[in-house]
N, C-alpha and C. Protein backbone atom coordinates (compact mmCIF):
# COMPACT_ATOMS: atom_id res chain seq x y z
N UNK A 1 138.54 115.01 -74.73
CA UNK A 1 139.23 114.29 -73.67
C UNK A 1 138.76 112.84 -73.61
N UNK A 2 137.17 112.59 -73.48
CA UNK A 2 137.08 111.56 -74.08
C UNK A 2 137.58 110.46 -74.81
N UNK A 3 138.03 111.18 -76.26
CA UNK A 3 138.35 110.06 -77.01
C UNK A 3 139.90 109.73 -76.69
N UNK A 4 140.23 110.50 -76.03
CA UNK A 4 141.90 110.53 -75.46
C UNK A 4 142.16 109.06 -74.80
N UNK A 5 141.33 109.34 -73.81
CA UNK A 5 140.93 108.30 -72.44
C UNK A 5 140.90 106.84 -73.27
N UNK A 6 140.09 106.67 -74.58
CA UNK A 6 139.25 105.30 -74.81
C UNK A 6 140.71 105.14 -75.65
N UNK A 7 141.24 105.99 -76.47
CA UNK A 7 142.46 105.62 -77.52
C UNK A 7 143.99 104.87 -76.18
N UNK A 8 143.90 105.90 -75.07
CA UNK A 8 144.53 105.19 -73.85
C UNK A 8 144.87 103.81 -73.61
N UNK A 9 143.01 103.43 -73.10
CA UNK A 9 142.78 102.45 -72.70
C UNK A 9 143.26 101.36 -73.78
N UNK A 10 142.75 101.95 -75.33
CA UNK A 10 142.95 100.74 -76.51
C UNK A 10 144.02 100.58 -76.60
N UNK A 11 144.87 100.92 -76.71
CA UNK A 11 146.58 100.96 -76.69
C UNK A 11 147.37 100.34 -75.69
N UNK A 12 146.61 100.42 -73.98
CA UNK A 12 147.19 99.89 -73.03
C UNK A 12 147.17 98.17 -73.03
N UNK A 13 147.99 97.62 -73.29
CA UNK A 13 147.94 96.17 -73.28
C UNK A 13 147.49 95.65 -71.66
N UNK A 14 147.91 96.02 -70.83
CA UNK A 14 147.41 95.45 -69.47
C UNK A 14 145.62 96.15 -68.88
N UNK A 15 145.34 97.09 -69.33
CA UNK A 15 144.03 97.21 -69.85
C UNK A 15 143.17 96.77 -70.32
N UNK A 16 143.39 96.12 -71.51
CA UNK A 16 143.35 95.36 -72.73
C UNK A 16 143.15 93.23 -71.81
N UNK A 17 143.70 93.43 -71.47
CA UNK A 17 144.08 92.20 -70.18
C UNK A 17 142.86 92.00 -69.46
N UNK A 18 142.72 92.72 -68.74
CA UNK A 18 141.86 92.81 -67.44
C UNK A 18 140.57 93.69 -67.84
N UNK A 19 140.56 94.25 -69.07
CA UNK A 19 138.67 94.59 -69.37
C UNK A 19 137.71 93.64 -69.09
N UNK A 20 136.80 93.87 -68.70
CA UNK A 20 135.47 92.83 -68.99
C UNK A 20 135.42 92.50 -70.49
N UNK A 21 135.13 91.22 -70.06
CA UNK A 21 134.53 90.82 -71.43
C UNK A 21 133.58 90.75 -71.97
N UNK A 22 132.70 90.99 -72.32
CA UNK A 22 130.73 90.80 -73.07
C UNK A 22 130.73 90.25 -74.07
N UNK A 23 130.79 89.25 -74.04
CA UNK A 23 130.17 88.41 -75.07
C UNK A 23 128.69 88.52 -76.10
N UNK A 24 128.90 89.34 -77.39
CA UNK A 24 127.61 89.95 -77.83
C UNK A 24 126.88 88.92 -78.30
N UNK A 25 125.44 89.14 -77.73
CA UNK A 25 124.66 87.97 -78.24
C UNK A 25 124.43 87.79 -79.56
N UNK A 26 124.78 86.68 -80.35
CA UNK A 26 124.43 86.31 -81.52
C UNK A 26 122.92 86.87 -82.39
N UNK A 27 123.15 87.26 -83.82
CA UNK A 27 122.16 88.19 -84.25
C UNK A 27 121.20 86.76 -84.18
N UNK A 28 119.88 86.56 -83.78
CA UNK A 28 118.67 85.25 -84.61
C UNK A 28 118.01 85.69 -85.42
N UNK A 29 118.50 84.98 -86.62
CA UNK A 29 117.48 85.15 -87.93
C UNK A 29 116.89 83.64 -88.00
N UNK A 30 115.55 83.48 -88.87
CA UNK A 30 114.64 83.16 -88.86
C UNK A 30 115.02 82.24 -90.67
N UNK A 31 114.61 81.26 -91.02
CA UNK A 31 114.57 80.96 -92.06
C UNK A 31 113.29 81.65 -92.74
N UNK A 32 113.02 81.56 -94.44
CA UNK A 32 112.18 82.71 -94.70
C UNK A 32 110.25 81.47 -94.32
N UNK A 33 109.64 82.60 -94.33
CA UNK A 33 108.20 81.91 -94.52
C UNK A 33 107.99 81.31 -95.56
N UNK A 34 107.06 79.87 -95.91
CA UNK A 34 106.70 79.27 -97.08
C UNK A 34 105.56 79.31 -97.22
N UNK A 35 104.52 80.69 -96.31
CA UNK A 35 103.16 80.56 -96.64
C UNK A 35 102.68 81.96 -95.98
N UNK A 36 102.06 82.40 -96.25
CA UNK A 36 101.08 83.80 -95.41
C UNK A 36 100.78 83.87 -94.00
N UNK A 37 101.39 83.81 -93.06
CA UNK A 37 101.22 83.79 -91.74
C UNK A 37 101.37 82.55 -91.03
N UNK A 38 102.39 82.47 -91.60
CA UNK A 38 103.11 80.83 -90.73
C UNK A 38 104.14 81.70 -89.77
N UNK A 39 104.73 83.29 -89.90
CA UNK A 39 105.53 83.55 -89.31
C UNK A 39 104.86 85.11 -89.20
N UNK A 40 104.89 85.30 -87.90
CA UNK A 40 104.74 87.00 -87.67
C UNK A 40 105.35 87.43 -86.88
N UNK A 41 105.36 89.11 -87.20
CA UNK A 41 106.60 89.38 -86.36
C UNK A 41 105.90 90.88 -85.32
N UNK A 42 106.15 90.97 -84.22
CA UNK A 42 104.96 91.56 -83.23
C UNK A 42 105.99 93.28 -82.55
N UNK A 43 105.32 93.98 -82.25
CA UNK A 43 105.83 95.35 -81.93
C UNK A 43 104.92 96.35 -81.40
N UNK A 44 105.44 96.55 -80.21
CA UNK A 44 104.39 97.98 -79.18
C UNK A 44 104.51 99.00 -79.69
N UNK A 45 104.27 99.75 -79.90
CA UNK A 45 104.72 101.20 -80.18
C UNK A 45 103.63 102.53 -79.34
N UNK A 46 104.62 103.58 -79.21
CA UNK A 46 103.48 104.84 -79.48
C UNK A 46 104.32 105.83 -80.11
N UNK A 47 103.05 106.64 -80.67
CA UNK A 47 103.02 107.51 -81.47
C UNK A 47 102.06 108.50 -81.33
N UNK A 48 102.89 109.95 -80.66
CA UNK A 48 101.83 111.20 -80.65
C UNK A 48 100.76 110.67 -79.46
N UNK A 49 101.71 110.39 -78.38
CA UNK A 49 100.53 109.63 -77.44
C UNK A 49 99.83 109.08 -77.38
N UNK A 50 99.50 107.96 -78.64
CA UNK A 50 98.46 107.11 -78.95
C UNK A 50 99.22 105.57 -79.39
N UNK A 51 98.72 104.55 -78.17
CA UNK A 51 99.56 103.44 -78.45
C UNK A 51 98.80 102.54 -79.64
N UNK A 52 99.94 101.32 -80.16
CA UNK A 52 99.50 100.80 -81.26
C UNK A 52 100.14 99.53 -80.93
N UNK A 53 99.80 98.34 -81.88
CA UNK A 53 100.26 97.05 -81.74
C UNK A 53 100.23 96.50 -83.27
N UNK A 54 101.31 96.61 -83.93
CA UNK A 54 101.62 96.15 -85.14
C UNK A 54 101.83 94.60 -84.96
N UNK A 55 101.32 93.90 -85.96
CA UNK A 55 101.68 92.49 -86.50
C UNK A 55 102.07 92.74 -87.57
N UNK A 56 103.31 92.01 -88.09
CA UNK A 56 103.64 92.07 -89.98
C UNK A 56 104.06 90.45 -90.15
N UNK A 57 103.13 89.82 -90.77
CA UNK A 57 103.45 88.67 -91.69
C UNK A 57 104.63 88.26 -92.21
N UNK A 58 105.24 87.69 -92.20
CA UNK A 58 106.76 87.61 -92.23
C UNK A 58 107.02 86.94 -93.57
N UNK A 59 106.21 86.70 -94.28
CA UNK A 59 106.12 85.99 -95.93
C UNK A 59 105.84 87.17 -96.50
N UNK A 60 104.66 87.69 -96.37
CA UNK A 60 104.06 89.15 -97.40
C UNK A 60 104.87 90.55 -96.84
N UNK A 61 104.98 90.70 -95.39
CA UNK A 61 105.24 92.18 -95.25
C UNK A 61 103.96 92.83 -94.75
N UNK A 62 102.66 92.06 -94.63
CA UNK A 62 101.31 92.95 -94.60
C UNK A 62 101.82 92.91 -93.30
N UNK A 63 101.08 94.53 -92.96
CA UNK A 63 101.11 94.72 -91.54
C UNK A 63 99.79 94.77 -91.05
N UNK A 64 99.30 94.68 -89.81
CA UNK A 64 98.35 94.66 -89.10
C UNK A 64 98.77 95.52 -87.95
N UNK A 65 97.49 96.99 -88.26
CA UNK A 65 97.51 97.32 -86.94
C UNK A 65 96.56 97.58 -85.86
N UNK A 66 96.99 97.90 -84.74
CA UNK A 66 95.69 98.13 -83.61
C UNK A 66 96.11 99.13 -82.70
N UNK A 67 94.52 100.20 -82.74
CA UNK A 67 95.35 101.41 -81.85
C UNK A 67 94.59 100.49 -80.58
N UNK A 68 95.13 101.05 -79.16
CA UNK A 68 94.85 101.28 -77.94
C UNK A 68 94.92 102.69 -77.50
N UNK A 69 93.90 102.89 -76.64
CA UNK A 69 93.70 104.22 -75.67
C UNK A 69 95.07 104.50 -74.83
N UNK A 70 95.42 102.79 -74.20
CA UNK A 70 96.66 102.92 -73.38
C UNK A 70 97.66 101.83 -73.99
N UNK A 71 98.35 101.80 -73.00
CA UNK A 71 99.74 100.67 -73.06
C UNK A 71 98.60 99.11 -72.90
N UNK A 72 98.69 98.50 -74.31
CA UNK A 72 98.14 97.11 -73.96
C UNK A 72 98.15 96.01 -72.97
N UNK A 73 97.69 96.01 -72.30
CA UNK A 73 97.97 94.69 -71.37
C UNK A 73 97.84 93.34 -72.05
N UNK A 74 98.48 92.04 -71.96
CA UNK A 74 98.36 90.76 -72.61
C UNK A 74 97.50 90.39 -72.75
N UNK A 75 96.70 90.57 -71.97
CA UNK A 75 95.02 90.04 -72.22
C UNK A 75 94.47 90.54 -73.98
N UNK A 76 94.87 92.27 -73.72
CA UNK A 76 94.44 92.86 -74.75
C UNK A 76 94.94 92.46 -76.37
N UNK A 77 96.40 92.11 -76.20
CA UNK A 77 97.62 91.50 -77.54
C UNK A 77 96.83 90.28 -77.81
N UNK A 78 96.77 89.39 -76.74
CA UNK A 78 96.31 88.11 -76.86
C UNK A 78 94.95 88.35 -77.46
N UNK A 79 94.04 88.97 -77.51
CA UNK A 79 92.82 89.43 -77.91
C UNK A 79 92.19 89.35 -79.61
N UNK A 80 94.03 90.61 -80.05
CA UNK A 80 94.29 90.62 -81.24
C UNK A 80 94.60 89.66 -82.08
N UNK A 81 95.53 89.00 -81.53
CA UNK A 81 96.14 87.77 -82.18
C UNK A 81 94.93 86.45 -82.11
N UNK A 82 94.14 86.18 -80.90
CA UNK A 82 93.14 85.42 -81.67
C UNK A 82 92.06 86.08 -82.84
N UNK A 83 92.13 87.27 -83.08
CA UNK A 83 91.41 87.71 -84.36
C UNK A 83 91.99 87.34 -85.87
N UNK A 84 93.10 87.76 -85.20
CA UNK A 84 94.34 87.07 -86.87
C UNK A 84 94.33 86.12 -86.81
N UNK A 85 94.32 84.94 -86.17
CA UNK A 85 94.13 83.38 -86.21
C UNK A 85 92.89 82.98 -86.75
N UNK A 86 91.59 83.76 -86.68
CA UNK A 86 90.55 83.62 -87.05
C UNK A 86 90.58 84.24 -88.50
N UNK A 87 90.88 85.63 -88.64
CA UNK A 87 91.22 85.88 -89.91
C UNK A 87 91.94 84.91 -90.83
N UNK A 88 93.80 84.56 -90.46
CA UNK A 88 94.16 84.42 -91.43
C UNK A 88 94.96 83.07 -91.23
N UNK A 89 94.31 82.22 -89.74
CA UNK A 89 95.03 80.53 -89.58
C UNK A 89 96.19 81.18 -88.10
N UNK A 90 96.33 80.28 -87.84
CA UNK A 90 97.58 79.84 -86.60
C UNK A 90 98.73 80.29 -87.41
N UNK A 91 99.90 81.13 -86.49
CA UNK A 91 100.65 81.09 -86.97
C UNK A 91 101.84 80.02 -86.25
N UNK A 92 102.79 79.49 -87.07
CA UNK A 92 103.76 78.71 -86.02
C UNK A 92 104.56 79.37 -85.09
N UNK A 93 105.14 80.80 -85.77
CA UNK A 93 105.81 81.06 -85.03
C UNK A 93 105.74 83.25 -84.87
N UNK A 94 105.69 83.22 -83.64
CA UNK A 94 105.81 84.44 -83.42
C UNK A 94 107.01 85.39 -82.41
N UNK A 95 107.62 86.67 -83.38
CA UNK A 95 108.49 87.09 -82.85
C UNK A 95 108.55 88.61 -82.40
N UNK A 96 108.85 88.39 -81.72
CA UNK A 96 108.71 89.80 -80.96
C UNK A 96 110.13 90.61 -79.72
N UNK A 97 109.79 92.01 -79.14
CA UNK A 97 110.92 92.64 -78.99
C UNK A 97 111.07 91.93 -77.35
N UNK A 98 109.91 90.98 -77.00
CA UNK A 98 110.27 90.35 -75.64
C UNK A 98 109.76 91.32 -74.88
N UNK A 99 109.11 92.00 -74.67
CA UNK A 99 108.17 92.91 -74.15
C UNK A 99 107.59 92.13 -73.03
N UNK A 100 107.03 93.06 -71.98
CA UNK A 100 106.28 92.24 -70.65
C UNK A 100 105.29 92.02 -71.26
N UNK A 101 104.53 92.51 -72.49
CA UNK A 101 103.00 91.81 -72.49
C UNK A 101 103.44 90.25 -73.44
N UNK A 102 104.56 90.09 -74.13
CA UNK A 102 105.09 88.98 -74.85
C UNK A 102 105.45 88.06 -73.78
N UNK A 103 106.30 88.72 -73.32
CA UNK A 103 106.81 87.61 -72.16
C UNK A 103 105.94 87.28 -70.63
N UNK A 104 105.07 87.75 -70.78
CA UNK A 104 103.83 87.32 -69.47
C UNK A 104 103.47 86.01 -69.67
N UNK A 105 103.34 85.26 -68.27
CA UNK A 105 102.95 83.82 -68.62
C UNK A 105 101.30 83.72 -69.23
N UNK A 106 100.52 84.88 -69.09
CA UNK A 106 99.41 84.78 -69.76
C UNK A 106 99.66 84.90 -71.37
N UNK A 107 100.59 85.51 -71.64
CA UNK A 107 101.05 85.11 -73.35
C UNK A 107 101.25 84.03 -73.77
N UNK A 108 102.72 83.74 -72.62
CA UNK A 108 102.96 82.27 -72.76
C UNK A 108 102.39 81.18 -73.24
N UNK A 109 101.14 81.21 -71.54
CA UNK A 109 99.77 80.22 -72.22
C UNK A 109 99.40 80.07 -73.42
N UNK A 110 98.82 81.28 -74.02
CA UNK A 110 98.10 81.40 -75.11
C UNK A 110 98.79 80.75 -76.46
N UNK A 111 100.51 81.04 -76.48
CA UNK A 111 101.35 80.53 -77.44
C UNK A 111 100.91 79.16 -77.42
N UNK A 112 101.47 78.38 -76.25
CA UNK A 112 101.03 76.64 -75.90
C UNK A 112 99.97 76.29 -76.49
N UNK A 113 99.09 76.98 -75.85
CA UNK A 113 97.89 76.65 -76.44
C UNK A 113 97.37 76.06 -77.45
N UNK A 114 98.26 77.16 -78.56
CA UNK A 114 98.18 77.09 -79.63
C UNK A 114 99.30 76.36 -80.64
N UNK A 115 99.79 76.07 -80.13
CA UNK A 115 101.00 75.23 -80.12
C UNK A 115 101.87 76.13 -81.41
N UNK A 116 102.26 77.84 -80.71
CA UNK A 116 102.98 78.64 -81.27
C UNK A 116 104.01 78.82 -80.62
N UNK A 117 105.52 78.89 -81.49
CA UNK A 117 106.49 79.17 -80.84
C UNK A 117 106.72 80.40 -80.86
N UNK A 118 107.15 81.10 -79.35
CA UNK A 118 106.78 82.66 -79.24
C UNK A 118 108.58 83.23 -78.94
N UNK A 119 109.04 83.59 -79.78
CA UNK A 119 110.53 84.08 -80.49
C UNK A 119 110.71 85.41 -79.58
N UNK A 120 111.67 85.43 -78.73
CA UNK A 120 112.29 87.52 -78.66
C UNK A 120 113.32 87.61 -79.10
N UNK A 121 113.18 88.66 -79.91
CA UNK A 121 114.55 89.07 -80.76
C UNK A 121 115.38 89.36 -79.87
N UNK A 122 116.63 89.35 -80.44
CA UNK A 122 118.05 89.71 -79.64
C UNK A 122 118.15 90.80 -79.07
N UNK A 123 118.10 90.93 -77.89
CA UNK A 123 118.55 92.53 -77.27
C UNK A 123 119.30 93.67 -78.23
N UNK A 124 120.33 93.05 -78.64
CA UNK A 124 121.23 93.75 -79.04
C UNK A 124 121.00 94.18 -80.85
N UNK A 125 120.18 92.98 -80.96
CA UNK A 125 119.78 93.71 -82.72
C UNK A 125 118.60 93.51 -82.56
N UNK A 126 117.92 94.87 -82.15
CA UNK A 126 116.30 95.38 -82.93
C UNK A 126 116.28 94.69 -84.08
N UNK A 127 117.48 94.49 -85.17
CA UNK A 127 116.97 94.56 -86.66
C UNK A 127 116.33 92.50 -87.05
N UNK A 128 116.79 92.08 -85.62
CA UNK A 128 115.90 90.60 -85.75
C UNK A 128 114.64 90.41 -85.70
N UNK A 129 114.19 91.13 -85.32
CA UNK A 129 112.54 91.74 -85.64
C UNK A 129 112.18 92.92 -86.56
N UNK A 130 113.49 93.16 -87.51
CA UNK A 130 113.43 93.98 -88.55
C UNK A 130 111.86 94.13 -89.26
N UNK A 131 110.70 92.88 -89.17
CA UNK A 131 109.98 93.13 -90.18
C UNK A 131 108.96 94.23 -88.74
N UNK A 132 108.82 94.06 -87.66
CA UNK A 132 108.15 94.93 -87.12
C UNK A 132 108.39 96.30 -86.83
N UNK A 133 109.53 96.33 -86.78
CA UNK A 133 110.47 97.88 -86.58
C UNK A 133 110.14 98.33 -88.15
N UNK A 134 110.45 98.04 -88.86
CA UNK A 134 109.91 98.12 -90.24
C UNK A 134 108.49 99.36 -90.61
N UNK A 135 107.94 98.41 -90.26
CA UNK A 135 106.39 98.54 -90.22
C UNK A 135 106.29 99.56 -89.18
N UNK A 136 107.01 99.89 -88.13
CA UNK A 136 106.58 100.87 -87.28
C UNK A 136 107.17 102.36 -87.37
N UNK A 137 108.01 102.46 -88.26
CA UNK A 137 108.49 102.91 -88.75
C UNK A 137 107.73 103.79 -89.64
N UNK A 138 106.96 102.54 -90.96
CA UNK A 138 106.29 102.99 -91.56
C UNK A 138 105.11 103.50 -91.11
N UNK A 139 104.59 103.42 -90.31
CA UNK A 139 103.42 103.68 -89.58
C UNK A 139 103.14 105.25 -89.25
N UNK A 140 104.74 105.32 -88.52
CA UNK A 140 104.62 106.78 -88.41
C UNK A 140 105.33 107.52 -89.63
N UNK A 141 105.84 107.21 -90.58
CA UNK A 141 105.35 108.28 -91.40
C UNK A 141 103.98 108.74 -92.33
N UNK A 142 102.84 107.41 -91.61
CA UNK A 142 101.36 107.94 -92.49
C UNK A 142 100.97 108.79 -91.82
C-alpha cells in the first residue's frame, strides 16, 4: 500500500506543486594530500561496548587508533591529537562527522590554536569522511 501512496503522490502534478522542497546538501570533497598528515580524517565509534577514536591520514590511509573506557569527551580527542602532532607534525586540515566532541568550542580552540582547519562532513554523505568510515569499518572486522 505503501508504494501505491508514493507512485500516487509521483504522478499527481498538483502534489508534485506544493511538496516541500529539500535542497540536498552538496557532497564536500577535499583536494588530495601532498604530504603525510597535512590532512586527517577523524571518527567516534563503538564496538562490542568499547569506545574508540580513529584518525586516518588522508595521503597514506594509516589509521590511528585509541580505545576509551567511555564516550570521549574533547578534552580527551584533543589529548590524542596533540600526540599525533607531536608524533607526526600539525596537520592543516581536519575532518570529521561534526560530532559534539568536534564541534565543542574547546575543540574549536585547540584547531585555532593551531592554526587547523576543522572540516564536518556533509550530513547527508558519511562517504565525505569516507577515509574514517573506512577505517572503522576496518577496525571492526579485526
Amino acid at each position: 500500500m505503501g508504494n501505491e501512496i508514493a507512485q500516487m503522490v509521483e504522478s499527481c502534478e498538483e502534489c508534485q506543486r506544493y511538496r516541500p522542497q529539500q535542497q540536498q546538501e552538496p557532497l564536500q570533497s577535499d583536494p588530495p594530500a601532498s604530504r603525510p598528515f597535512e590532512s586527517v580524517s577523524a571518527d567516534l565509534f563503538e564496538y562490542r561496548g568499547r569506545h574508540f577514536l580513529v584518525i586516518v591520514d588522508r595521503y597514506s590511509g594509516w589509521p590511528i587508533v585509541h580505545h576509551h573506557d567511555k564516550v570521549p569527551k574533547a578534552a580527551q580527542v584533543i589529548k590524542v591529537f596533540k600526540t599525533i602532532i607531536r608524533d607526526h607534525g600539525i596537520p592543516n586540515k581536519i575532518r570529521s562527522d561534526g560530532g559534539r566532541q568536534f564541534a565543542s568550542r574547546e575543540f574549536q580552540d585547540f584547531c585555532q590554536d593551531y592554526d587547523i582547519v576543522s572540516v564536518a562532513s556533509s550530513a547527508h554523505y558519511p562517504q565525505s569522511n569516507g577515509h574514517a568510515e573506512a577505517a572503522v569499518k576496518a577496525m571492526k572486522l579485526l
